[in-house]
Protein backbone atom coordinates (compact mmCIF):
# COMPACT_ATOMS: atom_id res chain seq x y z
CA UNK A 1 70.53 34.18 -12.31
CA UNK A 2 66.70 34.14 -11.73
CA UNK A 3 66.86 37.19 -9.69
CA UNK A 4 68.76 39.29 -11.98
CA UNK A 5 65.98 38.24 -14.61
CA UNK A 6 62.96 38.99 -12.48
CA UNK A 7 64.53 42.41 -11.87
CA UNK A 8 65.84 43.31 -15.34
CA UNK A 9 63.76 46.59 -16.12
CA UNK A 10 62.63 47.48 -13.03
CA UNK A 11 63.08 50.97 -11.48
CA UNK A 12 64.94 50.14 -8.50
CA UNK A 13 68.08 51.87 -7.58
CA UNK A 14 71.42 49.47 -7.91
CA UNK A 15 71.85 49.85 -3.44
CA UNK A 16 68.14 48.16 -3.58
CA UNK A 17 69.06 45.59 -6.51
CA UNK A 18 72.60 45.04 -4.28
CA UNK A 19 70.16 43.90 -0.99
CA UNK A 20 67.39 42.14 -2.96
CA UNK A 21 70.68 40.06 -4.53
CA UNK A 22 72.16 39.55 -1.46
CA UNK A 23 69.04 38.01 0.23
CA UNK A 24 68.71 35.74 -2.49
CA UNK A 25 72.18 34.52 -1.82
CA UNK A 26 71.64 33.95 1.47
CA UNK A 27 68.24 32.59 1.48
CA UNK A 28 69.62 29.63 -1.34
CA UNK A 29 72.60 29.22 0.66
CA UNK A 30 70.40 28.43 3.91
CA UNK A 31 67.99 26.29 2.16
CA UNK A 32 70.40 24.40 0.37
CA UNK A 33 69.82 25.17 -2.74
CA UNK A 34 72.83 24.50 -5.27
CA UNK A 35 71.41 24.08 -8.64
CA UNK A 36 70.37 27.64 -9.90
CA UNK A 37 68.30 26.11 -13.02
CA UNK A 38 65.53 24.18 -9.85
CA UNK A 39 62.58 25.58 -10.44
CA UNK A 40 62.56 26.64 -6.71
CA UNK A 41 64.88 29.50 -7.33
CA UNK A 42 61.92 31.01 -9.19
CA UNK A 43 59.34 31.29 -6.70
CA UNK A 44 62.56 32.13 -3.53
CA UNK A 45 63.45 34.95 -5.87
CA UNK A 46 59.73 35.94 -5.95
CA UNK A 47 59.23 35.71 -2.38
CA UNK A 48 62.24 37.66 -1.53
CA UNK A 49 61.31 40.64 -4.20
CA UNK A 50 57.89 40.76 -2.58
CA UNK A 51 59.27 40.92 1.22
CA UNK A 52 61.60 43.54 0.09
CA UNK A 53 58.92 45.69 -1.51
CA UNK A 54 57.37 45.54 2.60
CA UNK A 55 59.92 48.39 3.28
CA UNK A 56 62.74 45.59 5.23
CA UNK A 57 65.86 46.69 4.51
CA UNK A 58 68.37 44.32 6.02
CA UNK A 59 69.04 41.46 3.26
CA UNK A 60 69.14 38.68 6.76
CA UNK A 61 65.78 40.12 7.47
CA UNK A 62 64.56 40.11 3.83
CA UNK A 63 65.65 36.10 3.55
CA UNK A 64 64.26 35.10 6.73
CA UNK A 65 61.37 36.72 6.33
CA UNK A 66 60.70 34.91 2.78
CA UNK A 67 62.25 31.90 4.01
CA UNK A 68 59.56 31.81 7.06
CA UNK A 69 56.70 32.54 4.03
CA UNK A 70 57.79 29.92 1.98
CA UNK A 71 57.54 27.20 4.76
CA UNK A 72 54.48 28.53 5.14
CA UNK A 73 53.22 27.43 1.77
């Protein structure tokens, strides 16, 4: 999975990993994403990392928040 990838190494506790990996989910579930190996995963699993490093907590709030900056784009 992209996300596991992008966070392989990192010093993040596993509770933080848990919510980042959860928004993820949620945010390719709500925009339809099925194939894991679309290039779109990348940059949704970016966006997510970066909201969650904003302090949000909540893994709904994480993927709506990247969700509303990647229809921004």
């Amino acid at each position: 999975m992209v996300i596991d990838r992008l966070l392989h190494g990192c010093a993040i506790d596993t509770e933080t990993i848990s919510r980042i990996t959860a928004a993820y989910e949620r945010a390719l579930h709500t925009l339809c994403v099925k194939d894991r190996d679309d290039p779109l995963t990348e940059m949704i699993a970016k966006t997510i990392i970066k909201v969650a490093q904003t302090g949000i907590k909540d893994p709904l709030k994480i993927s709506m928040q990247a969700i509303k900056e990647l229809e921004m784009r």
